[in-house]
C-alpha atoms as a PDB file:
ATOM      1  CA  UNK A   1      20.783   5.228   3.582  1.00  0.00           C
ATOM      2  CA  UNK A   2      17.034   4.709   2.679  1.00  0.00           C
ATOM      3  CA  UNK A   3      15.912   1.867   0.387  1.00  0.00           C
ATOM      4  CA  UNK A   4      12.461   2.642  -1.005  1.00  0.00           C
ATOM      5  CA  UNK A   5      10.027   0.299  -2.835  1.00  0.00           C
ATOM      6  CA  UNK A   6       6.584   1.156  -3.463  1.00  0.00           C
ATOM      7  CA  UNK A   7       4.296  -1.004  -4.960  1.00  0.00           C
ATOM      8  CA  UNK A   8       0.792   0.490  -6.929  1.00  0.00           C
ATOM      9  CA  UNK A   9      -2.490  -1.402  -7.173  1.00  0.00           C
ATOM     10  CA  UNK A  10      -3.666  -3.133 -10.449  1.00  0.00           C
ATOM     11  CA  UNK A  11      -3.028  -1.653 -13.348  1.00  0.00           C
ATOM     12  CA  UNK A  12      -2.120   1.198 -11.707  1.00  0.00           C
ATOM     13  CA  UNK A  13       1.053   3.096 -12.349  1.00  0.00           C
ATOM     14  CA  UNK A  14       2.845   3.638 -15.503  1.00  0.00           C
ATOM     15  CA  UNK A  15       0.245   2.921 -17.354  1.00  0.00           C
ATOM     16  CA  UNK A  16      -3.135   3.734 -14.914  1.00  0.00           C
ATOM     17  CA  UNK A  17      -4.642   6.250 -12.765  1.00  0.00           C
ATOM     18  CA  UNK A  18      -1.620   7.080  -9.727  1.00  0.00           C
ATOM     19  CA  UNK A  19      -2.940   6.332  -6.294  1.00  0.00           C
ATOM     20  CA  UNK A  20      -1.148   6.782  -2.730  1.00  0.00           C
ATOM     21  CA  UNK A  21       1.375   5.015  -3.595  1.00  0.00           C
ATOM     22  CA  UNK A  22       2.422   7.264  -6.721  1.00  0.00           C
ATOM     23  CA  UNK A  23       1.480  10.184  -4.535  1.00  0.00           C
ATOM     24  CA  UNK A  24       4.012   9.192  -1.426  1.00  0.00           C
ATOM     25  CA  UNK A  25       6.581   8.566  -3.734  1.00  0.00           C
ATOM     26  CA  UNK A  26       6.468  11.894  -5.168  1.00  0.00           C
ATOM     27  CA  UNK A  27       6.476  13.572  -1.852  1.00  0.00           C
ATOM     28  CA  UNK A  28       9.696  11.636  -0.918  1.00  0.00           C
ATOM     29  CA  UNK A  29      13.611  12.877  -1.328  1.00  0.00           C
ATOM     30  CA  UNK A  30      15.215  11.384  -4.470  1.00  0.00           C
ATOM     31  CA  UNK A  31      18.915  11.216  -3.831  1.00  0.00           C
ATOM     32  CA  UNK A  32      22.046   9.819  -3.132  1.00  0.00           C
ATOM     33  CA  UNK A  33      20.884   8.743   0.329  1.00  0.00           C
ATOM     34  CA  UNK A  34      17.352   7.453  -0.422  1.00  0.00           C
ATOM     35  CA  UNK A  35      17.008   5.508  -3.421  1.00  0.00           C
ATOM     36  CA  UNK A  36      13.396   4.927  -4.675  1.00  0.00           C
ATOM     37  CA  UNK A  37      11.423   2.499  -6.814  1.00  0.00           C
ATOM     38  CA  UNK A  38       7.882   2.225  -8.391  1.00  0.00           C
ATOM     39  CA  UNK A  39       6.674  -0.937  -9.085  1.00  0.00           C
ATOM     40  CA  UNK A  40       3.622  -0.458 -11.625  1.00  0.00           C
ATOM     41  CA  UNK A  41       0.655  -2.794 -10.388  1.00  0.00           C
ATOM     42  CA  UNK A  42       0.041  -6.214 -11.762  1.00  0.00           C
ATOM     43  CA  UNK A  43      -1.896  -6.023 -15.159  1.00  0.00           C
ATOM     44  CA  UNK A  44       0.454  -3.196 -16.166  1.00  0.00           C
ATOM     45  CA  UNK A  45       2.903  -5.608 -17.556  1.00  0.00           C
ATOM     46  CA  UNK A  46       0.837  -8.443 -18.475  1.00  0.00           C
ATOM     47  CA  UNK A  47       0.169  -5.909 -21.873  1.00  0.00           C
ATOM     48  CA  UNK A  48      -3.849  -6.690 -20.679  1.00  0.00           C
ATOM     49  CA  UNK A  49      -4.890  -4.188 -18.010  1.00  0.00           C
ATOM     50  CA  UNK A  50      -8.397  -7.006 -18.010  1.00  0.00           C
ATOM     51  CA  UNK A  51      -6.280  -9.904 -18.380  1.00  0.00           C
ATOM     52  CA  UNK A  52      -4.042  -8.971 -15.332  1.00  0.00           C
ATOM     53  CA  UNK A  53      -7.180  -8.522 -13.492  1.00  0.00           C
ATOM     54  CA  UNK A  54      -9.069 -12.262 -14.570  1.00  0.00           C
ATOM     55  CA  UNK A  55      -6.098 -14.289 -14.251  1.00  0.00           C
ATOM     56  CA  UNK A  56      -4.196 -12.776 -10.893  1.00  0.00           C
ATOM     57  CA  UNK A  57      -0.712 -14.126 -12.273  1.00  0.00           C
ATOM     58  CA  UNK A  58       1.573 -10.770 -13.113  1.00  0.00           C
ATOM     59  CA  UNK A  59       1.991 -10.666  -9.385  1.00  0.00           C
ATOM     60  CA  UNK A  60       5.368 -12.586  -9.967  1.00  0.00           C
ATOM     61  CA  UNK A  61       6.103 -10.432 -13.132  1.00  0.00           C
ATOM     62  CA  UNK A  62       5.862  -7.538 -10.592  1.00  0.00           C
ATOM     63  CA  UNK A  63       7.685  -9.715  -7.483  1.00  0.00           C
ATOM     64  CA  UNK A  64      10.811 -10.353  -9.555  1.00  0.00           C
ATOM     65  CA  UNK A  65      11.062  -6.563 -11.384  1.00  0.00           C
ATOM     66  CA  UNK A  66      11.002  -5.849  -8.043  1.00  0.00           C
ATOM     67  CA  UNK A  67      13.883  -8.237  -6.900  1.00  0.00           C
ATOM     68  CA  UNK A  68      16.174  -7.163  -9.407  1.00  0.00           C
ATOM     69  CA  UNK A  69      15.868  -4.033  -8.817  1.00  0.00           C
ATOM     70  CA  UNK A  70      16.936  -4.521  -5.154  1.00  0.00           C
ATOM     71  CA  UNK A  71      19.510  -6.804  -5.402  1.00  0.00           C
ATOM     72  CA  UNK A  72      21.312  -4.780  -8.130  1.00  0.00           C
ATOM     73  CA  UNK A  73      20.897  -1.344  -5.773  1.00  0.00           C
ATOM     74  CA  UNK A  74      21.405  -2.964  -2.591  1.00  0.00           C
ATOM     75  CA  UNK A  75      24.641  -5.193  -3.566  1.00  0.00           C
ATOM     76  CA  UNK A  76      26.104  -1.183  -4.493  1.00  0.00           C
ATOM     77  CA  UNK A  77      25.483   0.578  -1.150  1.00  0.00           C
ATOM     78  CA  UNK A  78      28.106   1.317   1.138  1.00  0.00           C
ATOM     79  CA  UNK A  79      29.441  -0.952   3.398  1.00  0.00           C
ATOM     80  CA  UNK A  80      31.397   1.507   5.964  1.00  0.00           C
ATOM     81  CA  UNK A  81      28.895   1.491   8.394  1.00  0.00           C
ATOM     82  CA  UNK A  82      26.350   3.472   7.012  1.00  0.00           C
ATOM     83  CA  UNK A  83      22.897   1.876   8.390  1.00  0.00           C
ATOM     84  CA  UNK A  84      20.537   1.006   5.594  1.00  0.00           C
ATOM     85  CA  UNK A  85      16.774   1.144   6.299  1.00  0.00           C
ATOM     86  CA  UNK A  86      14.585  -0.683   3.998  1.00  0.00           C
ATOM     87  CA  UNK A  87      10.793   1.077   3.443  1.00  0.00           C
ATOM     88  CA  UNK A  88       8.277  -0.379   1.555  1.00  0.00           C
ATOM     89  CA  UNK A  89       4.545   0.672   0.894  1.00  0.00           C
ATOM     90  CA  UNK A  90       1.898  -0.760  -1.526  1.00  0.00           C
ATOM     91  CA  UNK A  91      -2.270  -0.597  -2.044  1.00  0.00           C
ATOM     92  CA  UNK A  92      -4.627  -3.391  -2.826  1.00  0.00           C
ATOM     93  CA  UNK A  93      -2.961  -6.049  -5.152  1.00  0.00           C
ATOM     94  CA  UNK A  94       0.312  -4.088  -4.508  1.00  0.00           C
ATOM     95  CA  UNK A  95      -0.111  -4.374  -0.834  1.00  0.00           C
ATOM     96  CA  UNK A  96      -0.131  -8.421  -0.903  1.00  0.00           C
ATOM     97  CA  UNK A  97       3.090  -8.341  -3.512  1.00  0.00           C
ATOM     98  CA  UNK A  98       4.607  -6.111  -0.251  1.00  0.00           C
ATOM     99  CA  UNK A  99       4.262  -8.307   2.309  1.00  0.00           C
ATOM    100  CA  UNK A 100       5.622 -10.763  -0.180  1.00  0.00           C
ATOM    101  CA  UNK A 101       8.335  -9.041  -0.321  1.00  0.00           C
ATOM    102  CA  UNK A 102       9.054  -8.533   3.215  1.00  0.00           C
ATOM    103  CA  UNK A 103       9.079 -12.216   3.604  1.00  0.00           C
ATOM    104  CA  UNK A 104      11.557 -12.789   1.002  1.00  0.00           C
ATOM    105  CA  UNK A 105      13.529 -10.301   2.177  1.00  0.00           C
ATOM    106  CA  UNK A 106      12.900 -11.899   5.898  1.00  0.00           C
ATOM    107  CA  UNK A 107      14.734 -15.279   4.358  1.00  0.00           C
ATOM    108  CA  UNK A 108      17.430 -13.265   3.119  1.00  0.00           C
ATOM    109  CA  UNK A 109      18.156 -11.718   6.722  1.00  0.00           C
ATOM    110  CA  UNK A 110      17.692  -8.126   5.455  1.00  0.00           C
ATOM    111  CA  UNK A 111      15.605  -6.149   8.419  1.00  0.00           C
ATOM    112  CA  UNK A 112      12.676  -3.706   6.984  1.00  0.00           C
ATOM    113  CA  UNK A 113      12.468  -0.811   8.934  1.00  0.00           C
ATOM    114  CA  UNK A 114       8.449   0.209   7.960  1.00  0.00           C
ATOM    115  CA  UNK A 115       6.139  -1.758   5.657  1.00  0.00           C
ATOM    116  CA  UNK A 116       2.955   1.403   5.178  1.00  0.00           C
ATOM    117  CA  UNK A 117      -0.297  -0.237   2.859  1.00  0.00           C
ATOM    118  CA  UNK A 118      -3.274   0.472   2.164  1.00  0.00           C
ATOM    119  CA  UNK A 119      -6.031  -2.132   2.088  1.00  0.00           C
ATOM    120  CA  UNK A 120      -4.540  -5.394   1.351  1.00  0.00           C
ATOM    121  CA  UNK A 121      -6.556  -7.591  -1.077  1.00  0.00           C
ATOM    122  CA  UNK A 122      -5.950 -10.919  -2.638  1.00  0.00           C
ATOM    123  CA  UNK A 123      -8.716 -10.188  -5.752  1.00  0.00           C
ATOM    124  CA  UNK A 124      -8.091 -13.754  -7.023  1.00  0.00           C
ATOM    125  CA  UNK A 125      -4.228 -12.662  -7.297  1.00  0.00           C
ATOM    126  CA  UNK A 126      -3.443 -16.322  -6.052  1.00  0.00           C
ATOM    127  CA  UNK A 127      -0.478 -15.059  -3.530  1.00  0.00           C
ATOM    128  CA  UNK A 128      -0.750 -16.742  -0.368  1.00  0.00           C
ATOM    129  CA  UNK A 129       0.171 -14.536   2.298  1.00  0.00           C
ATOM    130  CA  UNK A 130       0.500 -14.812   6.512  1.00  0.00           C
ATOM    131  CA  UNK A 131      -1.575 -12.639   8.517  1.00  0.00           C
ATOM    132  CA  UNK A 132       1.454 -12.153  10.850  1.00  0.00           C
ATOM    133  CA  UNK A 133       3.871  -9.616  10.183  1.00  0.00           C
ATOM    134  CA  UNK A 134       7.200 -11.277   8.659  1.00  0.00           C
ATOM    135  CA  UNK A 135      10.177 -11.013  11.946  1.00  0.00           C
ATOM    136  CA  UNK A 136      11.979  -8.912  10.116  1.00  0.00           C
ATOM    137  CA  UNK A 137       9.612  -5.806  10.118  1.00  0.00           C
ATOM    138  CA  UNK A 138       9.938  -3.388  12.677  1.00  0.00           C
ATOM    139  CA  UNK A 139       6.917  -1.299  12.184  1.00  0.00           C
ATOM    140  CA  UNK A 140       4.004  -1.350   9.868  1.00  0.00           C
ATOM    141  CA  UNK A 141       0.824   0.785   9.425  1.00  0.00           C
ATOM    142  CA  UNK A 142      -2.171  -0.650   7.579  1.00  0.00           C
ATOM    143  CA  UNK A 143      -4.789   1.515   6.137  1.00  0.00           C
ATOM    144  CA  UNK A 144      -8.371  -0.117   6.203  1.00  0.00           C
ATOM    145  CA  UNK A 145     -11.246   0.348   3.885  1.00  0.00           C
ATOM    146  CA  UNK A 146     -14.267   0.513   6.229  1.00  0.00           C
ATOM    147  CA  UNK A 147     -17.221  -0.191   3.614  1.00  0.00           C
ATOM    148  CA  UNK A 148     -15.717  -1.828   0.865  1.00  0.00           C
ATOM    149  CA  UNK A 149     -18.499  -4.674   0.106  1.00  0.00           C
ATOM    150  CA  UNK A 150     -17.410  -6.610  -3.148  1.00  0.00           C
ATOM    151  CA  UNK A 151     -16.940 -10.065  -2.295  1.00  0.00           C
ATOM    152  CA  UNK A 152     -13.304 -10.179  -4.404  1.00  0.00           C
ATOM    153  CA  UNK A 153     -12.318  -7.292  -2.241  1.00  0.00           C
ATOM    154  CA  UNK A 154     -12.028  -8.576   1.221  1.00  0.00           C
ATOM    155  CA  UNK A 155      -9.019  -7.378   3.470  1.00  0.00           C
ATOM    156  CA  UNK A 156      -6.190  -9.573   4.194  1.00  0.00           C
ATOM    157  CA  UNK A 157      -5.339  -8.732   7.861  1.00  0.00           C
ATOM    158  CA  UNK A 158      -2.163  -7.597   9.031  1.00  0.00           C
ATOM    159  CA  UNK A 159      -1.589  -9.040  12.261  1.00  0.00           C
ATOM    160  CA  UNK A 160       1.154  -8.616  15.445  1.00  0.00           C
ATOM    161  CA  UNK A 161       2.776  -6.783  17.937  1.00  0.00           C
ATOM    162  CA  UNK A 162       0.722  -3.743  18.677  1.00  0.00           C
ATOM    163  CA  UNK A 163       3.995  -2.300  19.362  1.00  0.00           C
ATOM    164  CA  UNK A 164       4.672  -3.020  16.109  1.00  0.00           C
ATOM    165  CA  UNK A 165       1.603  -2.911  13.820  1.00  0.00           C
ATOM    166  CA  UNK A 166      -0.946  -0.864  13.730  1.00  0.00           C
ATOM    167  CA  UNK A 167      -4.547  -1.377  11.564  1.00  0.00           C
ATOM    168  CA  UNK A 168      -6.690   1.656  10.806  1.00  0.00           C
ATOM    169  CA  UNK A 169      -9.983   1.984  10.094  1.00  0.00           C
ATOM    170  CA  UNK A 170     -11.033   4.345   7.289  1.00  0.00           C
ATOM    171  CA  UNK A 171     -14.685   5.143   5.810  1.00  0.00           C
ATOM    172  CA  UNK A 172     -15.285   4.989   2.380  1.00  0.00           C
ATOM    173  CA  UNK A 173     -14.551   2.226  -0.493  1.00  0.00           C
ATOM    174  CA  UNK A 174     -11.757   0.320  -1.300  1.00  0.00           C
ATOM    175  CA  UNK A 175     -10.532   3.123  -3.474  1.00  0.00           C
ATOM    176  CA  UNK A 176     -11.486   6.165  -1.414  1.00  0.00           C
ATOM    177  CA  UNK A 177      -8.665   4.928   1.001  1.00  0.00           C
ATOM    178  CA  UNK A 178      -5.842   3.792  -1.777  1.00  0.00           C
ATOM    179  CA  UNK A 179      -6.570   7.330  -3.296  1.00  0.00           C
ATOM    180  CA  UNK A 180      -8.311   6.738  -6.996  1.00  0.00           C
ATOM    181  CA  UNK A 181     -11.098   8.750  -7.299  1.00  0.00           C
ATOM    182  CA  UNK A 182     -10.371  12.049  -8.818  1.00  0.00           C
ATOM    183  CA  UNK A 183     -13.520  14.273  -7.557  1.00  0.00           C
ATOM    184  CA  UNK A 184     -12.784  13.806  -3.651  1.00  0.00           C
ATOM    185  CA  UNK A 185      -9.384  13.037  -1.674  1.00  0.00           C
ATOM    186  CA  UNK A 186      -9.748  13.968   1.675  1.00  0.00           C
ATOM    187  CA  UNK A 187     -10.084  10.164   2.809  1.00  0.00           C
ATOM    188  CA  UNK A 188      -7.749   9.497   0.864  1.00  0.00           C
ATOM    189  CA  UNK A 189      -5.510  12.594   1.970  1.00  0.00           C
ATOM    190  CA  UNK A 190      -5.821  11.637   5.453  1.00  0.00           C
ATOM    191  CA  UNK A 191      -4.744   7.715   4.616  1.00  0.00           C
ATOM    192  CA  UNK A 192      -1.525   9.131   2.707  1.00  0.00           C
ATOM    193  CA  UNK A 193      -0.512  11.351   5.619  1.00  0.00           C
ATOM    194  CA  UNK A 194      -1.021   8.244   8.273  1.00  0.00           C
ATOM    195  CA  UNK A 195       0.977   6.041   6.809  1.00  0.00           C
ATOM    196  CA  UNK A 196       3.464   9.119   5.838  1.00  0.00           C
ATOM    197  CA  UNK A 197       4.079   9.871   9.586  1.00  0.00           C
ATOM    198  CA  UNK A 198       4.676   6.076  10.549  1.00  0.00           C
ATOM    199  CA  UNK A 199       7.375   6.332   7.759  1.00  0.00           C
ATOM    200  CA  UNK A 200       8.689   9.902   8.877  1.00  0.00           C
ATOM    201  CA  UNK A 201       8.821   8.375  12.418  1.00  0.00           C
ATOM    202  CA  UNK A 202      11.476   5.642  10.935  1.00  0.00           C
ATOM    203  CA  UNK A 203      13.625   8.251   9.074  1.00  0.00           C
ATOM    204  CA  UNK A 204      11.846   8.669   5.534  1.00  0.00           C
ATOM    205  CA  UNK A 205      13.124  11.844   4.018  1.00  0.00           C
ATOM    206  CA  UNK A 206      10.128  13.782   3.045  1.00  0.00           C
ATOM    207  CA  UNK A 207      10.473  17.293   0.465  1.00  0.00           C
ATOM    208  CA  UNK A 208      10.369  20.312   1.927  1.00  0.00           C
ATOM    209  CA  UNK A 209       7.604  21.211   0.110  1.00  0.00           C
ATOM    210  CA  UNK A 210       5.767  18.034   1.370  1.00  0.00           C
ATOM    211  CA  UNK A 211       2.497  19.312   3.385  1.00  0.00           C
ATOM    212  CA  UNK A 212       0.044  16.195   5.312  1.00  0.00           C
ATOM    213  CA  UNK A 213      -1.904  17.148   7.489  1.00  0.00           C
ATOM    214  CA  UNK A 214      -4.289  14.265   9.271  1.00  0.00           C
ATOM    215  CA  UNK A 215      -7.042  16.673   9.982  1.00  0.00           C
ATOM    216  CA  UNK A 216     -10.265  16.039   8.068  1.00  0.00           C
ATOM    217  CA  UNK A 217     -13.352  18.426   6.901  1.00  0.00           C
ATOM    218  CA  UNK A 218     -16.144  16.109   7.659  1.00  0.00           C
ATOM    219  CA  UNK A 219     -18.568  18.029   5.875  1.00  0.00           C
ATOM    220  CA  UNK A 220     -16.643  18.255   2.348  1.00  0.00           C
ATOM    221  CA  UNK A 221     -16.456  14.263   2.618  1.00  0.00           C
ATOM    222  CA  UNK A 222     -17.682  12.222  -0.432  1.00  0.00           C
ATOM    223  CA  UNK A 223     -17.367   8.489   0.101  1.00  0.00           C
ATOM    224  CA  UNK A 224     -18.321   6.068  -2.622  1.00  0.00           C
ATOM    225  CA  UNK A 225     -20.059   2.928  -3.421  1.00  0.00           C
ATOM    226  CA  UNK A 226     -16.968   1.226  -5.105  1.00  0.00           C
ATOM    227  CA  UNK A 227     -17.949   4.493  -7.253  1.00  0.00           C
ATOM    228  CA  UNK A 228     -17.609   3.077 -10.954  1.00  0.00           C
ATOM    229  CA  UNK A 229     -16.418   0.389  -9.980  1.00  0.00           C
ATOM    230  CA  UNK A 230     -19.496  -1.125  -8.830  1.00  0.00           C
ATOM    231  CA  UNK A 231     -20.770  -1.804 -12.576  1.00  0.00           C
ATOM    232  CA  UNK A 232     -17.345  -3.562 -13.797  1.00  0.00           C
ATOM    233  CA  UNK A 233     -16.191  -7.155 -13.906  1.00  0.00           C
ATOM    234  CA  UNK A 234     -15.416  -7.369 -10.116  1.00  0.00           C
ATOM    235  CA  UNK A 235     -19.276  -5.314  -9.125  1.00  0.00           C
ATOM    236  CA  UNK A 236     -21.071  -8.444 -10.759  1.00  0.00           C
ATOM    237  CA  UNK A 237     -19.744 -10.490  -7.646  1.00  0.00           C
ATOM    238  CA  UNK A 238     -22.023 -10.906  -4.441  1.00  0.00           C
ATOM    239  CA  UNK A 239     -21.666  -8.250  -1.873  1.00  0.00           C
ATOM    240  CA  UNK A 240     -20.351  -9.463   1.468  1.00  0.00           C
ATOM    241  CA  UNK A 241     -20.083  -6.869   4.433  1.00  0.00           C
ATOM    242  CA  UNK A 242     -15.864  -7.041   6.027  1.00  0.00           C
ATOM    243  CA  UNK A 243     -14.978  -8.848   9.220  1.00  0.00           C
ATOM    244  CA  UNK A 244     -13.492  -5.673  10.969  1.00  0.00           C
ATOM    245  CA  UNK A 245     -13.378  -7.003  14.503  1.00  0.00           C
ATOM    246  CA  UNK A 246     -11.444  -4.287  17.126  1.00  0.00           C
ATOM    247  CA  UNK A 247     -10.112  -2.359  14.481  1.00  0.00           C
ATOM    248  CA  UNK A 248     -10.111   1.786  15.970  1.00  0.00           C
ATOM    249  CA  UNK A 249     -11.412   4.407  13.540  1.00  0.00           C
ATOM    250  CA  UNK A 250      -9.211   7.163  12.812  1.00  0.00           C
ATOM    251  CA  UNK A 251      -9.687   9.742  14.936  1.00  0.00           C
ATOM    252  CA  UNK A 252     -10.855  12.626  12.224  1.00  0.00           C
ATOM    253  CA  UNK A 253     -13.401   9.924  10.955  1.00  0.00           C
ATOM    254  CA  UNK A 254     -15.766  10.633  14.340  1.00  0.00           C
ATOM    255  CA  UNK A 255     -19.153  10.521  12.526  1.00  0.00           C
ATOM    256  CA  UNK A 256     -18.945   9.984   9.044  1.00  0.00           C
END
């Protein structure tokens, strides 16, 4: 039995532009044995897409839909000895609320069998996080923005066991890796299917229609300046170039 939460980016979601967190969840078997859940992204809530974003405090509106959800589906499961893996998965904003999760779930002694994000921000969210993985996780992939340069946008790093965690360096902005921008997805394509074979590896159910493939066109590659992006509220910020020390590109990245 397969416990899924997956956690979108600000504003993001049910109410936003879908990144790679909507997209995973979409590629994943809905059923009886693998329950999921989509946690819109903080700001979606609030009612204020711009007032999620100032005041970084729907995080616990998000933490505790999130909660409930869990407690009410994983109090029902079976308890005959069918093994329950918890996944969980989030970008940006949503990434943090993850690993927030993980560590509640960590006090609770519930085990998390793959924790997949992509570029972990605080953004004046005002969640505290630890660098460490919680104890509880067994494996966890983290997707890294290479050139992301807004000074709100800086990674929070995922550290631990390399047996257990592993950080990935991808080119392109901030959003290039979580998967917003709607004229070019290959970076983004080739995050999704990383972190997608971590999960597979742990027993995530994929469709059978589900195709990843983590090869990469180099030539058909756009990458972005924060695109947009660059001209809103958070581009007016100082640009500060990421602390990236001994993190590996990904292999199909060679020269871009």
């Amino acid at each position: 039995m397969n416990v899924c939460l997956f956690f979108e980016g600000t504003g993001r979601g049910v109410a936003g532009k879908m990144t790679n967190v909507t997209r995973l969840r979409d590629l994943c078997v809905d059923d009886t044995r693998q329950k999921l859940h989509l946690e819109a992204g903080p700001g979606t809530h609030f009612g204020s897409y711009l007032a999620g974003k100032i005041a970084g405090v729907d995080w616990r509106t998000t933490f505790r839909s999130a909660r409930r959800w869990f407690e009410a589906n994983y109090e029902t499961l079976p308890k005959d000895g069918i093994a329950t893996a918890v996944f969980l998965f989030g970008f940006s904003r949503g990434a943090l609320i993850a690993r927030h999760f993980a560590a509640w779930l960590d006090k609770l002694g519930v085990a998390v069998a793959y924790l997949g994000l992509w570029d972990t921000v605080d953004a004046a969210v005002g969640l505290d996080v630890a660098a460490d993985l919680p104890r509880n996780v067994r494996r966890a992939r983290h997707a890294v923005s290479r050139d992301e340069t807004r000074k709100f946008f800086q990674y929070v790093p995922l550290k631990g066991d390399k047996a257990k965690v592993v950080e990935m360096l991808f080119p392109g902005s901030h959003s290039d890796v979580g998967g917003l921008y709607d004229d070019n997805h290959l970076v983004a394509d080739l995050a999704l299917a990383w972190i997608a074979a971590g999960a597979k590896r742990e027993g995530l159910r994929f469709r059978r229609t589900a195709r990843l493939s983590q090869k990469l066109d180099a030539t058909a590659v756009v990458l972005h300046d924060a695109h947009g992006e660059s001209s809103n509220l958070w581009g007016a910020f100082d640009r500060v170039r990421r602390n990236l020390p001994r993190i590996r590109l990904h292999f199909a990245c060679k020269g871009l």
